[in-house]
C-alpha atoms as a PDB file:
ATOM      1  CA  UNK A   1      38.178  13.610  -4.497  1.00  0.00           C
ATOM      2  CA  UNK A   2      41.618  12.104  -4.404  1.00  0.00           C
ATOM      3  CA  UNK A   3      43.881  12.249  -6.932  1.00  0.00           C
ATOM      4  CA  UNK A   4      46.811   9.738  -7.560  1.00  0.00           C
ATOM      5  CA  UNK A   5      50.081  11.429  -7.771  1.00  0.00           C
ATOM      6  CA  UNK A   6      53.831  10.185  -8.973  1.00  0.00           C
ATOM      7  CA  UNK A   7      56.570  11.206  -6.771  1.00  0.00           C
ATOM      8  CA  UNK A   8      60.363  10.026  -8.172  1.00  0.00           C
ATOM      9  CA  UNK A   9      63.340  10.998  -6.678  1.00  0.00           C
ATOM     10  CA  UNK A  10      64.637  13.481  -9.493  1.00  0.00           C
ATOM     11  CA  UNK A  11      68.701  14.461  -8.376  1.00  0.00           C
ATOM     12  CA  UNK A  12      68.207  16.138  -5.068  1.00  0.00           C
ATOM     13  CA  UNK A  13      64.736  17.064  -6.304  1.00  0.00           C
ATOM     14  CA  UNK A  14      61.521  14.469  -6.068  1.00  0.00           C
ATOM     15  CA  UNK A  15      59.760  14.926  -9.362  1.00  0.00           C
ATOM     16  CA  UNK A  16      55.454  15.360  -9.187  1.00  0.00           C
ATOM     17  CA  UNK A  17      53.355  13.901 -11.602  1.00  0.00           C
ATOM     18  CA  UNK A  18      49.658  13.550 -11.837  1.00  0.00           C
ATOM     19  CA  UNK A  19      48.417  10.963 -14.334  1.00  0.00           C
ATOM     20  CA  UNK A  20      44.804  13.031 -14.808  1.00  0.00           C
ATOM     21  CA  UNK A  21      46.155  16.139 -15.538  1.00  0.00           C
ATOM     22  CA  UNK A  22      49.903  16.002 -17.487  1.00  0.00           C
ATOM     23  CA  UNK A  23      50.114  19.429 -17.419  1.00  0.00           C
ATOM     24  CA  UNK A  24      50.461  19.605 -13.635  1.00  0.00           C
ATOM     25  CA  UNK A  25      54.218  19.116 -12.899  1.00  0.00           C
ATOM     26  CA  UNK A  26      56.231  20.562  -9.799  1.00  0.00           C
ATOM     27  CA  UNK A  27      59.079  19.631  -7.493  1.00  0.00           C
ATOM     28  CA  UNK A  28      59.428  18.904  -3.582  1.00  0.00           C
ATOM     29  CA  UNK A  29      62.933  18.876  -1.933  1.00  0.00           C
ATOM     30  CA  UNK A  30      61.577  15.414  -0.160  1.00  0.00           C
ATOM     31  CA  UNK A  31      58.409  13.998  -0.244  1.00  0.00           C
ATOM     32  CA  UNK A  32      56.112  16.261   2.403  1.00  0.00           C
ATOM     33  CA  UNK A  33      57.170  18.983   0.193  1.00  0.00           C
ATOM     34  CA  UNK A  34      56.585  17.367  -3.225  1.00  0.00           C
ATOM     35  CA  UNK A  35      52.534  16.844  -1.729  1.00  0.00           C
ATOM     36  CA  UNK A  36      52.396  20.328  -0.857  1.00  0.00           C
ATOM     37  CA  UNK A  37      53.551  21.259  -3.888  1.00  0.00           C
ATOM     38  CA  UNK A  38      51.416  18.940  -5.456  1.00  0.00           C
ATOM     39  CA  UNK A  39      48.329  19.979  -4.336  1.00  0.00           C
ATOM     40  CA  UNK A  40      49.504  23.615  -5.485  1.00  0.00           C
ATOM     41  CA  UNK A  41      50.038  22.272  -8.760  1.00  0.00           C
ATOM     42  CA  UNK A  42      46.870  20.587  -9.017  1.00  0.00           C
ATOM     43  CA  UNK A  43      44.656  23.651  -8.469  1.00  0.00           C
ATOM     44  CA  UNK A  44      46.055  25.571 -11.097  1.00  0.00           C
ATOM     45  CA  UNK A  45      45.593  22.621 -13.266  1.00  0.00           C
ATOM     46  CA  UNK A  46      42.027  22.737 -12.202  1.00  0.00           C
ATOM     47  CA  UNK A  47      42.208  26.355 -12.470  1.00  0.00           C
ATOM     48  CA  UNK A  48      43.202  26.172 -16.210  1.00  0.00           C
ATOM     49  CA  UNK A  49      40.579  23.800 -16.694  1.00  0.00           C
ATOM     50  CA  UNK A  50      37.461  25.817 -15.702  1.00  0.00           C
ATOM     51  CA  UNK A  51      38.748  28.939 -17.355  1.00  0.00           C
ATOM     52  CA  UNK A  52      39.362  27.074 -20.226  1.00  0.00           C
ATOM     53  CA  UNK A  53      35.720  25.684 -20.276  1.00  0.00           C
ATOM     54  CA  UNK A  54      37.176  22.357 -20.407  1.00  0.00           C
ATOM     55  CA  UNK A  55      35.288  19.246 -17.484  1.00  0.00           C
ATOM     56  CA  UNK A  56      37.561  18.075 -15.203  1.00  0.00           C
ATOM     57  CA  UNK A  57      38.422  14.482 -14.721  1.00  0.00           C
ATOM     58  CA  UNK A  58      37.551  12.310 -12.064  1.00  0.00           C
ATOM     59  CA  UNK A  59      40.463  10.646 -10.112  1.00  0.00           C
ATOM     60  CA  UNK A  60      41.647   7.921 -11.743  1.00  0.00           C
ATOM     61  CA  UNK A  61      42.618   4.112 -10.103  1.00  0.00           C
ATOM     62  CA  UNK A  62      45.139   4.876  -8.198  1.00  0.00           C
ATOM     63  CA  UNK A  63      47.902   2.100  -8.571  1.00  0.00           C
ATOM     64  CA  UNK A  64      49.464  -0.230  -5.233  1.00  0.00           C
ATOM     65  CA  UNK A  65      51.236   2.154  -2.775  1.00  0.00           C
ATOM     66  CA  UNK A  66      50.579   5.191  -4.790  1.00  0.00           C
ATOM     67  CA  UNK A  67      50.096   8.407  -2.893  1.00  0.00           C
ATOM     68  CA  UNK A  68      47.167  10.884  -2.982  1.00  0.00           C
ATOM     69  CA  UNK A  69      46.248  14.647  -2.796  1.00  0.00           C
ATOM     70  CA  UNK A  70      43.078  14.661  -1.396  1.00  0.00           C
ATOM     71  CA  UNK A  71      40.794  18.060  -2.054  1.00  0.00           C
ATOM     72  CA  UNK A  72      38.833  19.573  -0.251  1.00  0.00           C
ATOM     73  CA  UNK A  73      35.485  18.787   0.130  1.00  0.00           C
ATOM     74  CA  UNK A  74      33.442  22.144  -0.954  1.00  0.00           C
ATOM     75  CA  UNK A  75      36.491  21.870  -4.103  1.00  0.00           C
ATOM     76  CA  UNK A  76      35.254  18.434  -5.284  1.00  0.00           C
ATOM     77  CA  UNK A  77      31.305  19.186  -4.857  1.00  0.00           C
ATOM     78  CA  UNK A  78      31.647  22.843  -6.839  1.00  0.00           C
ATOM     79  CA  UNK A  79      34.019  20.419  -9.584  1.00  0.00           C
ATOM     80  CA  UNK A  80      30.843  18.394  -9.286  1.00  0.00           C
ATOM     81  CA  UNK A  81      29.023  21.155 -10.214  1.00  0.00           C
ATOM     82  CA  UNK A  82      30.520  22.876 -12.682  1.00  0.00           C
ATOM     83  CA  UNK A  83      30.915  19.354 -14.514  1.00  0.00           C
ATOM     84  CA  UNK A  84      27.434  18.581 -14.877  1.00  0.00           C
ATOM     85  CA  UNK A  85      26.919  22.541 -16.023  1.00  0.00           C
ATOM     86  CA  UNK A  86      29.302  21.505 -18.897  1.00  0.00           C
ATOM     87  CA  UNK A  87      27.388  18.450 -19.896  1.00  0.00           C
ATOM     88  CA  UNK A  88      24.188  19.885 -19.683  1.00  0.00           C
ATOM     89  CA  UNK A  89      25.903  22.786 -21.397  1.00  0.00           C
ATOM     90  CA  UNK A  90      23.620  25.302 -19.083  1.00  0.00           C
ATOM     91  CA  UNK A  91      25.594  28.647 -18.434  1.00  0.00           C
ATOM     92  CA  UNK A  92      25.472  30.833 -15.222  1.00  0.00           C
ATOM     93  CA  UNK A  93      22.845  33.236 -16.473  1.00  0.00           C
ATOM     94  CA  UNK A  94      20.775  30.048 -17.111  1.00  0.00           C
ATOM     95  CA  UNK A  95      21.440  28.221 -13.901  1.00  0.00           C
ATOM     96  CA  UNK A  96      20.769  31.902 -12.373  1.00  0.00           C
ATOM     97  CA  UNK A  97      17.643  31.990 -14.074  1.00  0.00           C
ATOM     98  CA  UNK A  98      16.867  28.276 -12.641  1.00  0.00           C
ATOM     99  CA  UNK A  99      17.797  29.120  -9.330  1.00  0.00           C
ATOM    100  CA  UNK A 100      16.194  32.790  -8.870  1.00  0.00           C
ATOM    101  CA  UNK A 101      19.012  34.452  -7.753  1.00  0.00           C
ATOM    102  CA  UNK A 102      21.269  37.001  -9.506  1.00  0.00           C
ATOM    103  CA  UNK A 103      24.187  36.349 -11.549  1.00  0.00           C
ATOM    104  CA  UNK A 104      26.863  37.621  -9.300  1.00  0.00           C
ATOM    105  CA  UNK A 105      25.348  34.863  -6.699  1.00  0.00           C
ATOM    106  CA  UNK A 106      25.652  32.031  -9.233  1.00  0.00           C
ATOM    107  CA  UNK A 107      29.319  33.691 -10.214  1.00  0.00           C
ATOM    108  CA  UNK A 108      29.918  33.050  -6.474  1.00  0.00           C
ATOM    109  CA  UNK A 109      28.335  29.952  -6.122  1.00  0.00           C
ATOM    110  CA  UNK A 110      30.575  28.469  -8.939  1.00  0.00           C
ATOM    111  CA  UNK A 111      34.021  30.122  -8.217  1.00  0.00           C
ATOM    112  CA  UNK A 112      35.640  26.562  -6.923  1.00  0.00           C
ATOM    113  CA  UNK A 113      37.768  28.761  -4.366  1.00  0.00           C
ATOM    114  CA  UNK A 114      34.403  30.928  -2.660  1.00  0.00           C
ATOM    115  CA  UNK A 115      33.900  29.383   0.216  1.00  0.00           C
ATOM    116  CA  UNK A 116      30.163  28.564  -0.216  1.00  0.00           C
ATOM    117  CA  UNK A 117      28.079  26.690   2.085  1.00  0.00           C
ATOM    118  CA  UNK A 118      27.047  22.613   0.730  1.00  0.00           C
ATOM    119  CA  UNK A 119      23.771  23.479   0.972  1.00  0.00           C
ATOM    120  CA  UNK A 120      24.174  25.964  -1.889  1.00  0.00           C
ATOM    121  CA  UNK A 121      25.802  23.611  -4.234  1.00  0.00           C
ATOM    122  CA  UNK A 122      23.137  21.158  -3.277  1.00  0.00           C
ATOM    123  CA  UNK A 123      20.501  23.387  -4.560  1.00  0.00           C
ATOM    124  CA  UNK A 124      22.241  24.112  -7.862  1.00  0.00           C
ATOM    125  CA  UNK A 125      22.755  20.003  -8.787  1.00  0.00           C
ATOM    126  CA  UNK A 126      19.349  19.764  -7.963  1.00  0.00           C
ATOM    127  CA  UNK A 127      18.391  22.584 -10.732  1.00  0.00           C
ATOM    128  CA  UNK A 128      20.065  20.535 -13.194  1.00  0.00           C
ATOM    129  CA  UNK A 129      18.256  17.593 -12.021  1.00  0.00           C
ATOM    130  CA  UNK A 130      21.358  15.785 -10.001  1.00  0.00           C
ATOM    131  CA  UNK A 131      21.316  14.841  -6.218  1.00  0.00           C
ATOM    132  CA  UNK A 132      24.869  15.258  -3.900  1.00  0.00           C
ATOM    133  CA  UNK A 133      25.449  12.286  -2.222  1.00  0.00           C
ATOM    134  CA  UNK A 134      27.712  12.124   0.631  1.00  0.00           C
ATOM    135  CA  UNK A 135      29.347   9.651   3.286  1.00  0.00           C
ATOM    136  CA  UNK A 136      31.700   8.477   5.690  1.00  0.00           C
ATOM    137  CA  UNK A 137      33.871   5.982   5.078  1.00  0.00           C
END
């Protein structure tokens, strides 16, 4: 999951912007630091968004020569995750009931910053009747 990101020179600052989430604004004092900023920014956008009960866009187009922050991969398959658990509107005592396991596992299992292993998230999508797809490009 990449996510296009606006980077304009700002004074002696360089301005961040992400089109998917307008909330998510930060500074850099040149570009390297307005990414790592970025991608600070960007999880407590995402952050806000899963405490707030609220599905979490996909990246959009990202326009010529625009720049990235890329997450990382067990981020965008638990987004993945808890996405389809808002459309299908199934909570974690109900995906805890679907899986067998307890609800402090599913907690786990959907905390986007518990390092959890693929397989695991795997399992879940395939509870609510999705398949994770991956590959190389």
């Amino acid at each position: 999951m990449k996510y296009p990101v606006n980077i304009e020179p700002d004074g002696k600052f360089f301005l961040v912007t992400f089109p998917d989430f307008p909330e998510a604004i930060t500074q850099g004092n040149d570009i390297e630091d307005a990414l790592l900023h970025g991608a600070d920014v960007l999880e407590s956008a995402i952050d806000g968004y899963i405490e707030d009960d609220i599905p979490i866009p996909a990246p959009s187009k990202p326009k010529r020569g625009q720049r990235m922050v890329e997450l990382p991969a067990s981020y965008a398959a638990k987004i993945l995750l808890l996405n389809e658990m808002a459309v299908q509107k199934v909570r974690p005592a109900e995906l805890a009931r679907r899986l067998k396991m307890t609800r402090s596992e599913v907690t786990r299992l959907i905390d986007w910053r518990h390092t959890t292993k693929i397989d695991g998230i795997a399992v879940a999508l395939k509870a609510l009747g999705k398949t994770l797809e991956m590959r190389a490009v």
